[in-house]
N, C-alpha and C. Protein backbone atom coordinates (compact mmCIF):
# COMPACT_ATOMS: atom_id res chain seq x y z
N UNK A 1 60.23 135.80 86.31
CA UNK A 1 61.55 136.18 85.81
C UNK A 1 61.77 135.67 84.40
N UNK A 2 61.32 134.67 84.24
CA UNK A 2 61.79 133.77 83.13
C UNK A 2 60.94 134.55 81.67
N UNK A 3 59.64 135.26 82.07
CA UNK A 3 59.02 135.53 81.43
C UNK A 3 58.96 136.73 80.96
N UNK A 4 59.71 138.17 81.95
CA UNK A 4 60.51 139.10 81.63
C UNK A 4 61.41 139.00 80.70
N UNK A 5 62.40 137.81 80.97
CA UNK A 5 63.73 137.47 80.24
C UNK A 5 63.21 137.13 78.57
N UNK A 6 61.75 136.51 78.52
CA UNK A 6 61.46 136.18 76.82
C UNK A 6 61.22 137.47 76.55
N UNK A 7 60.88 139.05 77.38
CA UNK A 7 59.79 139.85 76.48
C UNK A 7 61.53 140.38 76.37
N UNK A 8 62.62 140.71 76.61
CA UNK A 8 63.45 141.26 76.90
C UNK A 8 64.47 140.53 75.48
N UNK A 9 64.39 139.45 75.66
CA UNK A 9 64.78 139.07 74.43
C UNK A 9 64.12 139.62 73.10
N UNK A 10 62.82 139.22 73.05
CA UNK A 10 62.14 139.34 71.88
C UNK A 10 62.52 140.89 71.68
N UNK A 11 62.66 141.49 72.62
CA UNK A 11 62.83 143.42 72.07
C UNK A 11 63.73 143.40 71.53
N UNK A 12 65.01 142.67 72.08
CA UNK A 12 66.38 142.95 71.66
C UNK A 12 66.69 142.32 70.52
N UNK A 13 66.52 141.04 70.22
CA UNK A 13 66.88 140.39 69.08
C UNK A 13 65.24 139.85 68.58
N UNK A 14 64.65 140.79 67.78
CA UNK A 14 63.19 140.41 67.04
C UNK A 14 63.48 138.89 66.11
N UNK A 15 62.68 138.20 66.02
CA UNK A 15 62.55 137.43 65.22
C UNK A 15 62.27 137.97 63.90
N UNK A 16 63.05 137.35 62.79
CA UNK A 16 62.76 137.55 61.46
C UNK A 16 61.37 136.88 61.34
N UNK A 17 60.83 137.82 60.00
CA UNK A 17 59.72 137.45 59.81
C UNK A 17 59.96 136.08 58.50
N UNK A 18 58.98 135.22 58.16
CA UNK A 18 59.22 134.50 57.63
C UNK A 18 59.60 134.75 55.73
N UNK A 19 59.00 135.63 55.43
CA UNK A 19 59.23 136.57 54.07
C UNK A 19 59.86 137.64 53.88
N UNK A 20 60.95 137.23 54.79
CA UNK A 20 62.20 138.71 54.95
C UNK A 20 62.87 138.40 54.40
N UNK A 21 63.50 139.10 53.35
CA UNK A 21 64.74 138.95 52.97
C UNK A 21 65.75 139.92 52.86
N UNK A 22 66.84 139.55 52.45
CA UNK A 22 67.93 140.79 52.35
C UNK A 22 69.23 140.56 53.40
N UNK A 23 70.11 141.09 53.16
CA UNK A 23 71.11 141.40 54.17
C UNK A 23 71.07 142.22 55.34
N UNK A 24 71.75 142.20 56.25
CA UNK A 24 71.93 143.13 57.38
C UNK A 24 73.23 144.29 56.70
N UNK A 25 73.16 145.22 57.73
CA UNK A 25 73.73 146.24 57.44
C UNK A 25 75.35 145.64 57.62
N UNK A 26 75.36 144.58 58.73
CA UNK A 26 76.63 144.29 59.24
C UNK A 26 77.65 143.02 58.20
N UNK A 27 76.17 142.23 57.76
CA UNK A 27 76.50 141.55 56.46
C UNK A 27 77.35 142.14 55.68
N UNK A 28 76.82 143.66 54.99
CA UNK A 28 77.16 144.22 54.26
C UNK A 28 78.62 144.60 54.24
N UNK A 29 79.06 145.10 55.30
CA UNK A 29 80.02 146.33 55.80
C UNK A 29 81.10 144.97 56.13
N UNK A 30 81.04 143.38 56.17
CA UNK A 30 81.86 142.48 56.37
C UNK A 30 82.29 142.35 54.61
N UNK A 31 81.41 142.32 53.68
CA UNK A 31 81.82 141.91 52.37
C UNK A 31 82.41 142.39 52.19
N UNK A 32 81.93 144.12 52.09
CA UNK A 32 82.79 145.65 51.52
C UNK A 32 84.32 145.85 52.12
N UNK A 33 84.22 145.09 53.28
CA UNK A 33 85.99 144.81 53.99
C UNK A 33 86.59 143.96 53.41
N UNK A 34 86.58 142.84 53.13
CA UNK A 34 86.58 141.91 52.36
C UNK A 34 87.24 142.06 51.25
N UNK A 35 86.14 143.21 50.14
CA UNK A 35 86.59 143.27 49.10
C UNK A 35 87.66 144.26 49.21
N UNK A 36 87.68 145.08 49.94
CA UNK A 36 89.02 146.58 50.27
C UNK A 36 89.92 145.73 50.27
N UNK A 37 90.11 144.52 51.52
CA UNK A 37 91.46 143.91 51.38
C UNK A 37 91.98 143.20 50.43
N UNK A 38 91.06 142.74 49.63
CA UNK A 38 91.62 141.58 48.47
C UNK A 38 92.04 142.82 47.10
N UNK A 39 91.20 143.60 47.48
CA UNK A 39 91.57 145.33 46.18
C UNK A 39 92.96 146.12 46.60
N UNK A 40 93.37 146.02 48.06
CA UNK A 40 94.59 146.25 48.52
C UNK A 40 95.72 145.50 47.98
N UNK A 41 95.66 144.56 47.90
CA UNK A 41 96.30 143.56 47.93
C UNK A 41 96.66 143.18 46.39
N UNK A 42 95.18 142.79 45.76
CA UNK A 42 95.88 142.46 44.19
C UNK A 42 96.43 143.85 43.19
N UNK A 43 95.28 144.14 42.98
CA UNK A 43 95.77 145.97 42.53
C UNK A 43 97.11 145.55 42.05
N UNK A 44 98.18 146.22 43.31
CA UNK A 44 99.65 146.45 43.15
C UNK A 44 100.14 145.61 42.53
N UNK A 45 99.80 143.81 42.77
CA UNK A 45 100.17 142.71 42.41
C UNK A 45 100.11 142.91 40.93
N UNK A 46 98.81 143.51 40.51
CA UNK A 46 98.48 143.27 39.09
C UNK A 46 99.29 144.13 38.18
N UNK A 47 99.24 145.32 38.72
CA UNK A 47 100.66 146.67 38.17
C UNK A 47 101.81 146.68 37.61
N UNK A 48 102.28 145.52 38.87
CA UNK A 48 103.39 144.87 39.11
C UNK A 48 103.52 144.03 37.51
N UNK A 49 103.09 143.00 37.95
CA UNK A 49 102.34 142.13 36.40
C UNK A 49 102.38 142.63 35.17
N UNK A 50 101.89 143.72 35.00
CA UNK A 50 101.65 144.62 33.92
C UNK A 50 103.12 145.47 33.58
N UNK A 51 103.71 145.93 34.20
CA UNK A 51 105.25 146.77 34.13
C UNK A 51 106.14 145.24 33.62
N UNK A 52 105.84 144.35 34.35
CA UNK A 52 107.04 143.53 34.06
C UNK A 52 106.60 142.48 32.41
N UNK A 53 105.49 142.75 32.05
CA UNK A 53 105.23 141.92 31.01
C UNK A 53 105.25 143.19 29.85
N UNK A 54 104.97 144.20 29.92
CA UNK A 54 105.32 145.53 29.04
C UNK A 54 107.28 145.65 28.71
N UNK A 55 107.61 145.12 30.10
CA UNK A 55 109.62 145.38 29.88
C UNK A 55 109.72 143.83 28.76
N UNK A 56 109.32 143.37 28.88
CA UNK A 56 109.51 141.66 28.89
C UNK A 56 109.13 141.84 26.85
N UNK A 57 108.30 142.67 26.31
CA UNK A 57 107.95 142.97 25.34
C UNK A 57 108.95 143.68 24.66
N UNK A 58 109.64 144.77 25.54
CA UNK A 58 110.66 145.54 24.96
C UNK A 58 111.94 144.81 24.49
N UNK A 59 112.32 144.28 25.49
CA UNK A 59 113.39 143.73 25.26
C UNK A 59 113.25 142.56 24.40
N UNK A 60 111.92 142.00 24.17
CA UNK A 60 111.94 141.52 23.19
C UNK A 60 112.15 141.90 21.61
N UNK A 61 111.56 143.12 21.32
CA UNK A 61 111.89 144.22 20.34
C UNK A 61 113.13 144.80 20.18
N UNK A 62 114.07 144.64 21.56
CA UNK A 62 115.63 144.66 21.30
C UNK A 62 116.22 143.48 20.86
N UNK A 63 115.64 142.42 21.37
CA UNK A 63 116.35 141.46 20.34
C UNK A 63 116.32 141.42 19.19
N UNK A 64 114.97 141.37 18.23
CA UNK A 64 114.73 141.31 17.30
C UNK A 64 115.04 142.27 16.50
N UNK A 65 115.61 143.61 17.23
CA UNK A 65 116.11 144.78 16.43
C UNK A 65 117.97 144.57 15.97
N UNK A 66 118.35 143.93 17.10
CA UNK A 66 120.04 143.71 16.99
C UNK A 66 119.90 142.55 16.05
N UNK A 67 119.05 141.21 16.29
CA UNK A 67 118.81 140.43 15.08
C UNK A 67 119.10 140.73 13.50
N UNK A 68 117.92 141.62 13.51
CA UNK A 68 118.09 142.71 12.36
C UNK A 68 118.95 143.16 11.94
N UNK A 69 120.15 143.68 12.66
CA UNK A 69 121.46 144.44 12.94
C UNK A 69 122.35 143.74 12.33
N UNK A 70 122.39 142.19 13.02
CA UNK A 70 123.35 141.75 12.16
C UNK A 70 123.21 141.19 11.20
N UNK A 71 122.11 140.90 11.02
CA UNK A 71 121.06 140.09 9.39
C UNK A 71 122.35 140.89 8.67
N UNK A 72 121.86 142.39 9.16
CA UNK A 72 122.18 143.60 8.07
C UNK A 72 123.72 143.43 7.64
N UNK A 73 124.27 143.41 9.21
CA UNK A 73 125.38 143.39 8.67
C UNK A 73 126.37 142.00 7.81
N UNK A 74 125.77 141.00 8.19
CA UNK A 74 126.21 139.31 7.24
C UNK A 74 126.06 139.99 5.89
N UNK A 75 125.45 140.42 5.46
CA UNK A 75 125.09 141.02 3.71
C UNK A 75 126.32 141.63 3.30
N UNK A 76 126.61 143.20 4.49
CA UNK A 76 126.92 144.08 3.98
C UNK A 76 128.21 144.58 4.27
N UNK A 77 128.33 143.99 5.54
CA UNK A 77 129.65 143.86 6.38
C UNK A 77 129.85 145.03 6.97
N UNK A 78 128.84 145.90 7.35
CA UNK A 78 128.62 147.15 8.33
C UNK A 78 127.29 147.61 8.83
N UNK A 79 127.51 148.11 9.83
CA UNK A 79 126.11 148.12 10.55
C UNK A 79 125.00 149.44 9.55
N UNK A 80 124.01 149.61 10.04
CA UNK A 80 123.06 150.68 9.70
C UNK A 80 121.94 151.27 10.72
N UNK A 81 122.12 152.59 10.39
CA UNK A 81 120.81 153.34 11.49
C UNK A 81 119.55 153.71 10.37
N UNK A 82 119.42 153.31 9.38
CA UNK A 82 118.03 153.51 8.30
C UNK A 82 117.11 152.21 8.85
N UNK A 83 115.87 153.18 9.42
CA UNK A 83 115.30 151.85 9.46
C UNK A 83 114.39 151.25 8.87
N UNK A 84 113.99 151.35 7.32
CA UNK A 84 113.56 150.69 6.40
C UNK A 84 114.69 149.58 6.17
N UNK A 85 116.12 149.04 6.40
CA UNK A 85 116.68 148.44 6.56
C UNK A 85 116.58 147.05 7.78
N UNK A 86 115.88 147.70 8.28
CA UNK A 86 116.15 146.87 9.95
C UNK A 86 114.57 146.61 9.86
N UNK A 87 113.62 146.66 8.77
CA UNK A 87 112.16 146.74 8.77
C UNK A 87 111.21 147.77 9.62
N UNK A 88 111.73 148.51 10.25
CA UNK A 88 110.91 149.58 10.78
C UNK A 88 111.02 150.70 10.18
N UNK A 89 109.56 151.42 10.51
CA UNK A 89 109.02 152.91 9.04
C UNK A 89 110.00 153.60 9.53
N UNK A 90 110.39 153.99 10.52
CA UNK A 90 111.16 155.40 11.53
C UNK A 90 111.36 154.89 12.86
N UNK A 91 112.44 155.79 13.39
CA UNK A 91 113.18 155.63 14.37
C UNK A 91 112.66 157.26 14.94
N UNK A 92 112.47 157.29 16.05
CA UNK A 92 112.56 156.26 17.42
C UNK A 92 110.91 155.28 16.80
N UNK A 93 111.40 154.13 17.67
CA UNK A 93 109.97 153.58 17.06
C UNK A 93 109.43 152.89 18.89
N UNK A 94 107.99 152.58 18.58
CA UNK A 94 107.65 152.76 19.89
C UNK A 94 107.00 151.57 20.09
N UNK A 95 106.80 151.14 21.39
CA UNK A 95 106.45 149.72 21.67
C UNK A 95 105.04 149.53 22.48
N UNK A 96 104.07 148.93 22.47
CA UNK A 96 103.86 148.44 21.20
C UNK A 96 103.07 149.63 20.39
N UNK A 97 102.75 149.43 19.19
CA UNK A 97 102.31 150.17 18.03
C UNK A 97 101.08 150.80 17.96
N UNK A 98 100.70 150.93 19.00
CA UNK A 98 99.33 151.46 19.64
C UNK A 98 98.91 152.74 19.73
N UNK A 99 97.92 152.90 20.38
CA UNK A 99 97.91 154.37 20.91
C UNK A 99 98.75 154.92 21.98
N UNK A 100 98.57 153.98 23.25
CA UNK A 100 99.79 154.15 24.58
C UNK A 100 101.07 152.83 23.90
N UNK A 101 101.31 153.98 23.69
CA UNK A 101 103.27 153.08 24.13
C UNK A 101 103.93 153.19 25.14
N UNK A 102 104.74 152.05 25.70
CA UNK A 102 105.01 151.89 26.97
C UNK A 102 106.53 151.93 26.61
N UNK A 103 107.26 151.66 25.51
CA UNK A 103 108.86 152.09 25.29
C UNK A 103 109.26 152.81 23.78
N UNK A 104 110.49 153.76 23.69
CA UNK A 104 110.73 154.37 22.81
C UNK A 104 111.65 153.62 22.65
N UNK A 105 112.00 152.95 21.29
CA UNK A 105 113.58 152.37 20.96
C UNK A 105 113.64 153.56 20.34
N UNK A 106 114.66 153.94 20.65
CA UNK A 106 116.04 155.34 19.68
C UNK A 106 116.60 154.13 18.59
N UNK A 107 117.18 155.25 17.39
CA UNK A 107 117.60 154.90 16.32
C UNK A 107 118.98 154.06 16.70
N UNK A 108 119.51 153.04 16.63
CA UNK A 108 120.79 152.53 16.76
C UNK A 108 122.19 153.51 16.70
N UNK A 109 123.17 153.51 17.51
CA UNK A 109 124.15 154.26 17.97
C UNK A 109 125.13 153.59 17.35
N UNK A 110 125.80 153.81 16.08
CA UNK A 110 126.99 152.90 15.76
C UNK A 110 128.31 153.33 16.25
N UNK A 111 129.01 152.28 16.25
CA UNK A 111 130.77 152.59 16.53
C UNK A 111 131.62 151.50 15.47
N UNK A 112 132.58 153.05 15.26
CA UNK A 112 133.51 152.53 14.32
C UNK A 112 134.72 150.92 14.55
N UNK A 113 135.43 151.16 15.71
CA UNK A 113 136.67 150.66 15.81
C UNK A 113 136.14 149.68 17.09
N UNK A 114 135.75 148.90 17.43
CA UNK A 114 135.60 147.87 16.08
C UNK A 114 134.25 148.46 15.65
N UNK A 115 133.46 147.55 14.58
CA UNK A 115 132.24 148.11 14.03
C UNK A 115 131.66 147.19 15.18
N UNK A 116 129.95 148.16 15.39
CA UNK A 116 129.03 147.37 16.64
C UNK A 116 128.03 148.88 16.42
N UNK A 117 127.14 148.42 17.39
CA UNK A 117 125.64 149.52 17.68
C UNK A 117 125.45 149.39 19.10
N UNK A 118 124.88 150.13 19.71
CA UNK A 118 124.15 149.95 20.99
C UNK A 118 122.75 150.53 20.47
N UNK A 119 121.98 149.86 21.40
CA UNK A 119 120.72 150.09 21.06
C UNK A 119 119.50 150.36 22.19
N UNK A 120 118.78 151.08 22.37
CA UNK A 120 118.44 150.86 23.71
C UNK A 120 116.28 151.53 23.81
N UNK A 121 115.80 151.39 24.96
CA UNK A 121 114.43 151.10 24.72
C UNK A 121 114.02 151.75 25.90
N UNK A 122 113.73 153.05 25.94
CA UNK A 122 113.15 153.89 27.11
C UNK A 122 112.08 153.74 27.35
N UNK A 123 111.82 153.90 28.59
CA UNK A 123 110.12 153.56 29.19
C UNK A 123 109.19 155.13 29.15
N UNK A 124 108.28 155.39 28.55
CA UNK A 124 107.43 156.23 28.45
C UNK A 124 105.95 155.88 29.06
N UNK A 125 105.24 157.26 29.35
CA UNK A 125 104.20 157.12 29.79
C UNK A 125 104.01 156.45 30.70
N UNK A 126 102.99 155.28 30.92
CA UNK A 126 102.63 155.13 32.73
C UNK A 126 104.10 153.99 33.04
N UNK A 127 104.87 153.46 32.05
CA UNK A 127 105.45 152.45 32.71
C UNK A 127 106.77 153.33 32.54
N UNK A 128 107.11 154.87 32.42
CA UNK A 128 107.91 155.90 33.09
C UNK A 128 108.95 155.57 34.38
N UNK A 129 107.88 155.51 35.16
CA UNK A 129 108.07 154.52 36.97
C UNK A 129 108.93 153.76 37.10
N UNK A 130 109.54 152.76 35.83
CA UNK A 130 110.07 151.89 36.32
C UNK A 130 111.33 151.38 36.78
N UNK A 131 111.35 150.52 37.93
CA UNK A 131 112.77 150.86 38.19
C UNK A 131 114.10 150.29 37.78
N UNK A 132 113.62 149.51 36.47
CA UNK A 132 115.19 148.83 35.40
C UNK A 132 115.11 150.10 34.52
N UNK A 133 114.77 151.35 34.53
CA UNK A 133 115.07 152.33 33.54
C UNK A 133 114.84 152.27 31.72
N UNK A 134 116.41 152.74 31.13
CA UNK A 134 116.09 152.25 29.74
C UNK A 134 116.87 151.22 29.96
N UNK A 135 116.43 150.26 28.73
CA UNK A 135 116.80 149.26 28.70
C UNK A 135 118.09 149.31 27.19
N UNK A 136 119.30 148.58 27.44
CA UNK A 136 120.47 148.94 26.69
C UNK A 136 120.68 147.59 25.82
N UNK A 137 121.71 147.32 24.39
CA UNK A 137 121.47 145.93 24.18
C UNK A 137 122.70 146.40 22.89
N UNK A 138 124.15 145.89 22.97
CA UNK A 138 124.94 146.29 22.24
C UNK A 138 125.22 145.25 21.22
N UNK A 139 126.09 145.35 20.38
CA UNK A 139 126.69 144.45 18.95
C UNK A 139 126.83 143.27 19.90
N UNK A 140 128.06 143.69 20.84
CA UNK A 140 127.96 142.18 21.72
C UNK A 140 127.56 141.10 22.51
N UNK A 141 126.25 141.81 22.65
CA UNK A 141 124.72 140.97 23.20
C UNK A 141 125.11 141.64 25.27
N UNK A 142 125.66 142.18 25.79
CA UNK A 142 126.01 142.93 26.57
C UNK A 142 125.03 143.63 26.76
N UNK A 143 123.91 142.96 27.80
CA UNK A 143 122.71 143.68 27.97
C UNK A 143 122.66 144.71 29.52
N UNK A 144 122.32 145.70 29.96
CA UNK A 144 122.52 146.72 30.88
C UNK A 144 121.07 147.26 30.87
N UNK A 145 120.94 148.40 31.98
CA UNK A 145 119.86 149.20 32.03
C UNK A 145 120.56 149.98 33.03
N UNK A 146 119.85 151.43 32.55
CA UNK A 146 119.63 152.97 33.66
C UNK A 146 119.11 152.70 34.66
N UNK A 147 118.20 152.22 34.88
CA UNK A 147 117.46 152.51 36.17
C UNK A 147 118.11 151.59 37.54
N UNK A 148 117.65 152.21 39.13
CA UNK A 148 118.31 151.80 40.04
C UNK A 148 117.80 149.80 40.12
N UNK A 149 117.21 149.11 39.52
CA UNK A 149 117.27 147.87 39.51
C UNK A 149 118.58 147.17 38.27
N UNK A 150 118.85 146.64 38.85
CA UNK A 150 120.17 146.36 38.07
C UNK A 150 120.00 144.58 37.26
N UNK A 151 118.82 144.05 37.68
CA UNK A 151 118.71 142.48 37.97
C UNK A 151 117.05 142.74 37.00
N UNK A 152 117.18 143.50 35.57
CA UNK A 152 116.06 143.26 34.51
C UNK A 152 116.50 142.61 33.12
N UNK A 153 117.32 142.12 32.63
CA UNK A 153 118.01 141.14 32.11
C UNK A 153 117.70 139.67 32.26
């Protein structure tokens, strides 16, 4: 019996030879799972990452544009939509200066009574998607956005 039971083994589970190498098929098909879930998983994470450090840029470019705004206006004592004034070639101007731009700032929106601008920074191309919309940024630092997230500020 005992000696059935070794040939019965040896069929079923062969001994490796001593100069074998390589993986098993099952090796394999454990990594490739492995890597699906950790590719599930970061991917979105990283997207995520990427949309919110692209907004994080814009609105930085809204600051530095209303900055501008009122530089302009301490001089002159009224706002301006020229934007060789505000240091940019043309309006709409786009963020960043690349080939893909991820926001359009529009030319500044002035108002008379009192004097002020709103100013604001639309999402184009892949970061389109997102859900703080355009981003808004007035004379009175009164920052807002379109889109259904209300909490990108």
């Amino acid at each position: 019996m005992l000696k059935s039971l070794k040939t019965y083994a040896a069929f079923v589970w062969p001994k490796r030879q001593a100069n074998a190498f390589g993986f098993t098929l099952i090796e394999l098909m454990v990594v490739i799972a492995i890597i699906g879930i950790l590719a599930a998983v970061g991917i979105p994470i990283y997207m995520s990452y990427l949309q919110t450090t692209r907004m994080e840029t814009a609105k930085s470019a809204l600051l530095a544009l209303a900055a501008s705004e009122q530089k302009f206006y301490s001089t002159n004592m009224a706002y301006t939509t020229n934007p060789a004034d505000l240091g940019y070639t043309a309006f709409p101007a786009y963020i960043p200066n690349s080939s893909e731009a991820y926001y359009k700032i529009a030319a500044p929106v002035l108002s008379t009574n009192p004097a002020g601008f709103t100013i604001s920074a639309q999402p184009v191309g892949s970061q389109a998607g997102d859900s703080c919309g355009t981003l808004i940024l007035n004379s009175l630092g009164v920052e807002s956005s379109t889109g259904t997230n209300q909490d990108c500020w």
